[in-house]
N, C-alpha and C. Protein backbone atom coordinates (compact mmCIF):
# COMPACT_ATOMS: atom_id res chain seq x y z
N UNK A 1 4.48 -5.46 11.65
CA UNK A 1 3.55 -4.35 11.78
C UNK A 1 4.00 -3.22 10.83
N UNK A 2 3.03 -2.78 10.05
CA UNK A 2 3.28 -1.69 9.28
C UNK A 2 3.36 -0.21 9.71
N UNK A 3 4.09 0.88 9.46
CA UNK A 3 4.25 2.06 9.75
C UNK A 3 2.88 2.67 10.26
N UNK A 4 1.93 2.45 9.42
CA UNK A 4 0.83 2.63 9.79
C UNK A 4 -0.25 2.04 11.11
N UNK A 5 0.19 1.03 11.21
CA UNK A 5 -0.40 -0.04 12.34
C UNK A 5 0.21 0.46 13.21
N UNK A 6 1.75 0.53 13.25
CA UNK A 6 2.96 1.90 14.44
C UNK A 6 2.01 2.77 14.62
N UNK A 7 1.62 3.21 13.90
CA UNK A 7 1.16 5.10 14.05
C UNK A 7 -0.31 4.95 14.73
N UNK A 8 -0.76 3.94 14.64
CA UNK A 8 -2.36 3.88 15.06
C UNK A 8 -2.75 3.44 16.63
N UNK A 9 -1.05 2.92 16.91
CA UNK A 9 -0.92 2.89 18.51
C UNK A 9 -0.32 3.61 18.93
N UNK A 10 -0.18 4.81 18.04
CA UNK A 10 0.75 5.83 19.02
C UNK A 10 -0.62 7.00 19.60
N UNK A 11 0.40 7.87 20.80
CA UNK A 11 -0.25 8.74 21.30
C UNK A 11 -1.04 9.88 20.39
N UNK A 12 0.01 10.41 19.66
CA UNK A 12 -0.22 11.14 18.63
C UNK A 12 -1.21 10.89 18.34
N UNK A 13 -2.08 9.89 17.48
CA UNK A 13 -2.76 9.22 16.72
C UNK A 13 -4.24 9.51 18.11
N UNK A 14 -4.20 8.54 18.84
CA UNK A 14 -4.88 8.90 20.17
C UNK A 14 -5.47 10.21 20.22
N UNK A 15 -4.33 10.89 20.21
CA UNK A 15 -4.97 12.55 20.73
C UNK A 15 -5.85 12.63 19.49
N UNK A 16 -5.49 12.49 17.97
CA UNK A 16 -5.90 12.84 16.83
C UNK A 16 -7.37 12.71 16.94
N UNK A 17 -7.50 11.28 17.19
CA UNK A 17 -8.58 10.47 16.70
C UNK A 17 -9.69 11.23 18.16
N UNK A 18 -9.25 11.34 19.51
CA UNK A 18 -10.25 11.78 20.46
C UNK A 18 -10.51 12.97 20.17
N UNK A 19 -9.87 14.14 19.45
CA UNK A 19 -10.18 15.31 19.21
C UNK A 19 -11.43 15.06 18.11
N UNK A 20 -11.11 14.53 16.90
CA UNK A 20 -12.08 14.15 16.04
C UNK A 20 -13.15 13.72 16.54
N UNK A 21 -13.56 12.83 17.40
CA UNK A 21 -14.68 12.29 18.27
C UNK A 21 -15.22 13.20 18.87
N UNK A 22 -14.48 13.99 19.68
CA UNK A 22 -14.97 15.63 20.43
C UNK A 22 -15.51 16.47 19.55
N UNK A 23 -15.30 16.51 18.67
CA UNK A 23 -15.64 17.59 17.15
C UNK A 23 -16.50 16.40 16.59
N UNK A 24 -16.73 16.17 16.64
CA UNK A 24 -18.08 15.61 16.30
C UNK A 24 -19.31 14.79 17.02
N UNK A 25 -19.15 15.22 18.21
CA UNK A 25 -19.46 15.06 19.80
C UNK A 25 -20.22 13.77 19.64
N UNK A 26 -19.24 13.16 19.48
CA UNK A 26 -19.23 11.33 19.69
C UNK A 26 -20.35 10.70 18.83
N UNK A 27 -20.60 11.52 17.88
CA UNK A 27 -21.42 10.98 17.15
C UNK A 27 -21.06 10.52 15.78
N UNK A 28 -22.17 9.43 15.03
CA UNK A 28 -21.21 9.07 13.25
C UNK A 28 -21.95 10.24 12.45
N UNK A 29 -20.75 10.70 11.59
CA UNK A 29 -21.01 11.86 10.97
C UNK A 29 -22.03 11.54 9.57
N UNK A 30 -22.52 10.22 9.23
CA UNK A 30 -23.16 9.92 8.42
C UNK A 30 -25.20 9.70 8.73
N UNK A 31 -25.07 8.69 10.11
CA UNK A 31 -26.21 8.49 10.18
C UNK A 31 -26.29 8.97 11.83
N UNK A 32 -25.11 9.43 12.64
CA UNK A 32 -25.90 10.40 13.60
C UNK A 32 -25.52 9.32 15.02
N UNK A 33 -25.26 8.84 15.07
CA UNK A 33 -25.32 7.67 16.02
C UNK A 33 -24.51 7.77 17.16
N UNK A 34 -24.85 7.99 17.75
CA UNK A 34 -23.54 8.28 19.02
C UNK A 34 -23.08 7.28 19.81
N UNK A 35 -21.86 7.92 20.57
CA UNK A 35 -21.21 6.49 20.77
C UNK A 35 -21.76 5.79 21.98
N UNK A 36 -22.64 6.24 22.53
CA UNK A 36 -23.28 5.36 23.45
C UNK A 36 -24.04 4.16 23.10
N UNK A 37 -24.52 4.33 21.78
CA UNK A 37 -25.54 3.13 20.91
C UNK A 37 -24.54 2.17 20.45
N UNK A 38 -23.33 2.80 19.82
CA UNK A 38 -22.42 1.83 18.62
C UNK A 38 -21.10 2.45 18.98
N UNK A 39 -20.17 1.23 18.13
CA UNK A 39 -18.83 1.33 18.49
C UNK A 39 -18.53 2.47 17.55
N UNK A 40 -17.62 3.66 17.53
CA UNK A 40 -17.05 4.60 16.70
C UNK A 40 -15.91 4.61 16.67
N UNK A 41 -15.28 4.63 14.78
CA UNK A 41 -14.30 4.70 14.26
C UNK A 41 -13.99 6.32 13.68
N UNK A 42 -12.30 6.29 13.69
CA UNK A 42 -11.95 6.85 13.06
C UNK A 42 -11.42 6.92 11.40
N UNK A 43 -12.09 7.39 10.70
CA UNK A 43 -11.54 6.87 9.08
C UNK A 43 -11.00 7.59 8.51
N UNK A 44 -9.55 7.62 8.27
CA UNK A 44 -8.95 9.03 7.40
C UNK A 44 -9.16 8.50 6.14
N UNK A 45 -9.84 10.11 5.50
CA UNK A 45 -9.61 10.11 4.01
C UNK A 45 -8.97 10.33 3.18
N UNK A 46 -7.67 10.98 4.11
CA UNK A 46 -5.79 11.02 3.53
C UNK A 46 -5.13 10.53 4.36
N UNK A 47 -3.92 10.27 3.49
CA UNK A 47 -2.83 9.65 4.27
C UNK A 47 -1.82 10.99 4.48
N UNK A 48 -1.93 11.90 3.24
CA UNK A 48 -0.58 12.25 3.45
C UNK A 48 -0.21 13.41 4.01
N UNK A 49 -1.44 13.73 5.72
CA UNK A 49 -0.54 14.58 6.97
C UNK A 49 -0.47 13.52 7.69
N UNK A 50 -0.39 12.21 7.64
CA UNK A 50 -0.58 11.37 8.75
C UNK A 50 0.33 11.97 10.18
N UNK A 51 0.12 12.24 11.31
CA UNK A 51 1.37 12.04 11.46
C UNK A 51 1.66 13.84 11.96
N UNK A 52 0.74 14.79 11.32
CA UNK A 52 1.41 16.28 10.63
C UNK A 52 0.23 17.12 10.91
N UNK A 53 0.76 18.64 11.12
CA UNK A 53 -0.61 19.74 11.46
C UNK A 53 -1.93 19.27 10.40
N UNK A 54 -2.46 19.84 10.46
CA UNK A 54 -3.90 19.57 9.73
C UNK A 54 -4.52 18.26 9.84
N UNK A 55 -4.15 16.86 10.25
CA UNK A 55 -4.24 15.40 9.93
C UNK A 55 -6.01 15.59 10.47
N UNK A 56 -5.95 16.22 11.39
CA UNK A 56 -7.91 16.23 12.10
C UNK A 56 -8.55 16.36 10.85
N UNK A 57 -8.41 17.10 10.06
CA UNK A 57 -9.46 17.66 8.70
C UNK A 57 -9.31 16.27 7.59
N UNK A 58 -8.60 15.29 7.64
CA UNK A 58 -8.59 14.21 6.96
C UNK A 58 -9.36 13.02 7.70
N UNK A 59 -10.13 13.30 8.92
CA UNK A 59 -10.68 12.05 10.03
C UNK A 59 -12.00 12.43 9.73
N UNK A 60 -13.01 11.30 9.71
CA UNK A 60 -14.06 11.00 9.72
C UNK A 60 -14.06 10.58 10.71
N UNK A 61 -15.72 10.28 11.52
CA UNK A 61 -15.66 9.44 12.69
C UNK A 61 -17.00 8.81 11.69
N UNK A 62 -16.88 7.72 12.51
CA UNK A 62 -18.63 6.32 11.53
C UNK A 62 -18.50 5.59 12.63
N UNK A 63 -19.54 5.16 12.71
CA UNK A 63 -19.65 4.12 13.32
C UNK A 63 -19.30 3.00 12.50
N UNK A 64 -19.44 1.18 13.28
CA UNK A 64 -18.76 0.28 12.32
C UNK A 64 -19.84 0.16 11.32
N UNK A 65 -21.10 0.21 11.45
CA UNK A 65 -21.55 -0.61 10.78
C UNK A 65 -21.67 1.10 9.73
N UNK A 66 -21.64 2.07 9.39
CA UNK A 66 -21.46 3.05 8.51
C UNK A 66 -20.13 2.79 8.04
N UNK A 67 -19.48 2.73 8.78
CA UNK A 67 -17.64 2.74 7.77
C UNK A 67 -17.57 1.47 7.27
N UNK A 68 -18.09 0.45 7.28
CA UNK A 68 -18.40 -0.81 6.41
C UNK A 68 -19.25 -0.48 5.07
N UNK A 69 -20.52 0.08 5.43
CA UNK A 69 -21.35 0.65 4.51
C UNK A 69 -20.24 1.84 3.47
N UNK A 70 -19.68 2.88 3.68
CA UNK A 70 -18.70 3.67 3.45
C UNK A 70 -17.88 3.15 2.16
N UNK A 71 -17.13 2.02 3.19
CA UNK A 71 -16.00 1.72 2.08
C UNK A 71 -16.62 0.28 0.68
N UNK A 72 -17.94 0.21 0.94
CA UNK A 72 -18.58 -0.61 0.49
C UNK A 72 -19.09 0.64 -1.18
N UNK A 73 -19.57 1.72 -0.39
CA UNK A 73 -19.65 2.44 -1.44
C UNK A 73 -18.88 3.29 -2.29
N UNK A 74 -17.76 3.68 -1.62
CA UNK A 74 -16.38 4.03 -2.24
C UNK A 74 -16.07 2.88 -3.39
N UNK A 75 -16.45 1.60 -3.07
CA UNK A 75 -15.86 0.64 -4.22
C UNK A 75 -16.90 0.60 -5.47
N UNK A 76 -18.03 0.98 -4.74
CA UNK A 76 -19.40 0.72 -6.23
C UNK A 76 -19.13 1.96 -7.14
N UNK A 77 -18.63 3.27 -6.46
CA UNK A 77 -18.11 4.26 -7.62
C UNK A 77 -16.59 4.84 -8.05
N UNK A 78 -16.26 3.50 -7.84
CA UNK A 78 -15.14 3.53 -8.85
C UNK A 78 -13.73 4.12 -7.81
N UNK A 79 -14.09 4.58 -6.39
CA UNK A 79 -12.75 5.02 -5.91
C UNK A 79 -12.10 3.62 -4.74
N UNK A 80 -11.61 2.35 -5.23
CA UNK A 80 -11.09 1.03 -4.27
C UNK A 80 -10.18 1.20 -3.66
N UNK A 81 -9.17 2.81 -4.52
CA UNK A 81 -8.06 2.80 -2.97
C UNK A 81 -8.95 4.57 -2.27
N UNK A 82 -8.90 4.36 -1.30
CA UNK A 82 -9.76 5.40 -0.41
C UNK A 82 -9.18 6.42 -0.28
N UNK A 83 -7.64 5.86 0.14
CA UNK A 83 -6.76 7.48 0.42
C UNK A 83 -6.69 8.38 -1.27
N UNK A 84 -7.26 8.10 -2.07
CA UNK A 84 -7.57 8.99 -3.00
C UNK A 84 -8.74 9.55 -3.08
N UNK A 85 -9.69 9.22 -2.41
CA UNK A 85 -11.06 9.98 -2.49
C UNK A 85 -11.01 11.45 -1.59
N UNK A 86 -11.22 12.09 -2.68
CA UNK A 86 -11.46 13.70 -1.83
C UNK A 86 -12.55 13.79 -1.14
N UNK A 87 -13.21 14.78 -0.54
CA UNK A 87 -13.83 14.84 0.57
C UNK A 87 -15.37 14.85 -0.95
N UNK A 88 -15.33 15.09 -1.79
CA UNK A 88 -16.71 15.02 -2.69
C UNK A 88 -17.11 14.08 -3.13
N UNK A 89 -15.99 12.50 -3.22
CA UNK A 89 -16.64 11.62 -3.51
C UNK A 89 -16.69 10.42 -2.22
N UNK A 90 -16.35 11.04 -0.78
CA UNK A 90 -16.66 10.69 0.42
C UNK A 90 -18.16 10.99 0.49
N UNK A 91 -18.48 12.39 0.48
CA UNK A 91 -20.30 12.62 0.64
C UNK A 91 -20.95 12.34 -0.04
N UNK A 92 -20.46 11.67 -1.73
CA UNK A 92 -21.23 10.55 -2.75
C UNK A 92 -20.99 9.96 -1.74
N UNK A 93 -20.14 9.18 -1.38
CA UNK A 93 -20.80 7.60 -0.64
C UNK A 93 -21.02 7.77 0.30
N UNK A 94 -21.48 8.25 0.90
CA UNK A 94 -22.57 9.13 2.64
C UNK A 94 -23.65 9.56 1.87
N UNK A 95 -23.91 9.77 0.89
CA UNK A 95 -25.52 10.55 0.47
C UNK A 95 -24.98 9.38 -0.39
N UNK A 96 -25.09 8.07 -0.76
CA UNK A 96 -25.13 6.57 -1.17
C UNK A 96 -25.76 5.75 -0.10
N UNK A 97 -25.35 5.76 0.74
CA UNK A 97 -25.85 4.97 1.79
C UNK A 97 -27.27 5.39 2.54
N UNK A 98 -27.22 6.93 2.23
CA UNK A 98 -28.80 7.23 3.07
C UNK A 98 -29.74 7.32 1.68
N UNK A 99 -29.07 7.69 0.83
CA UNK A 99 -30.43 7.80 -0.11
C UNK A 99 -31.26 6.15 -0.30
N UNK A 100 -30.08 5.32 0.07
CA UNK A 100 -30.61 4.05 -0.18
C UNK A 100 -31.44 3.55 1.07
N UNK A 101 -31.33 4.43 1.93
CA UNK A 101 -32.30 3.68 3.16
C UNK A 101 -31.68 3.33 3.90
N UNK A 102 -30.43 2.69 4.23
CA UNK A 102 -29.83 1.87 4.65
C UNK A 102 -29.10 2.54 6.59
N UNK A 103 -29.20 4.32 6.50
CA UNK A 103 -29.04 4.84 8.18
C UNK A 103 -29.65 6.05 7.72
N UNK A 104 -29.99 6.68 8.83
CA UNK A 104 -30.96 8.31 8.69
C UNK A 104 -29.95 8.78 8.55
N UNK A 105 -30.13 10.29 7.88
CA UNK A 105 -29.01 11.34 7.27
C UNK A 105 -28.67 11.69 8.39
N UNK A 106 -26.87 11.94 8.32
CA UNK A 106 -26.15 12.51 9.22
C UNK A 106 -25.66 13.77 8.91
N UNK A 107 -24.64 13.80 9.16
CA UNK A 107 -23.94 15.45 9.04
C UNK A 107 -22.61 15.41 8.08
N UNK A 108 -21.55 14.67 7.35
CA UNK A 108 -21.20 14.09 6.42
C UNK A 108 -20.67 15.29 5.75
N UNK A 109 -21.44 15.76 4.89
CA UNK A 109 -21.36 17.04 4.56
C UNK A 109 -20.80 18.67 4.97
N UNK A 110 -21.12 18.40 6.05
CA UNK A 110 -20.74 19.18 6.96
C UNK A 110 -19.24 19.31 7.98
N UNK A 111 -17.93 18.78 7.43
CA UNK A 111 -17.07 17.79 7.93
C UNK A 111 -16.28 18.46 7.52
């Protein structure tokens, strides 16, 4: 198990990820979906507070079938490792996925 796979069963991580869900009141921040309809993930777009104050402002919440869509479009423009995408070419691939039709506009932007 990797440091990371450690960290994703820890409490820490837990609290992280339910605060993020609360702040974005259980909904996917892309196409809106709350977690009563679909399963919701947490997706950091840094690695490096993992772990450290600020780490909430690096969490996305998506649902699966958006954070599939997500990292699907992170790869069509050019960013394949993710923990390098800043938060501007995260809302390219969130305003990628709705301009194409594919979930109604979420809040993404707003994050």
């Amino acid at each position: 198990m990797t440091d990371y796979e450690e960290y994703l069963q820890s409490r820490e991580w837990a609290r992280i990820r339910n605060e993020a869900m609360s702040a974005a009141e259980w909904r996917c921040q892309i196409c809106g979906t709350h977690s009563s309809k679909a399963t919701l993930e947490a997706h950091h777009r840094d690695y490096r507070r993992l772990g450290k104050p600020g780490e909430l402002k690096d969490v996305t919440v998506l649902c699966a079938r958006c954070h599939e869509l997500f990292h699907e479009r992170l790869n069509a423009i050019g960013q394949r490792n993710h923990a390098n995408a800043g938060i501007e070419q995260c809302v390219e691939a969130a305003n990628a996925i709705v301009n194409v039709g594919e979930v109604p506009t979420g809040n993404l932007a707003n994050t």
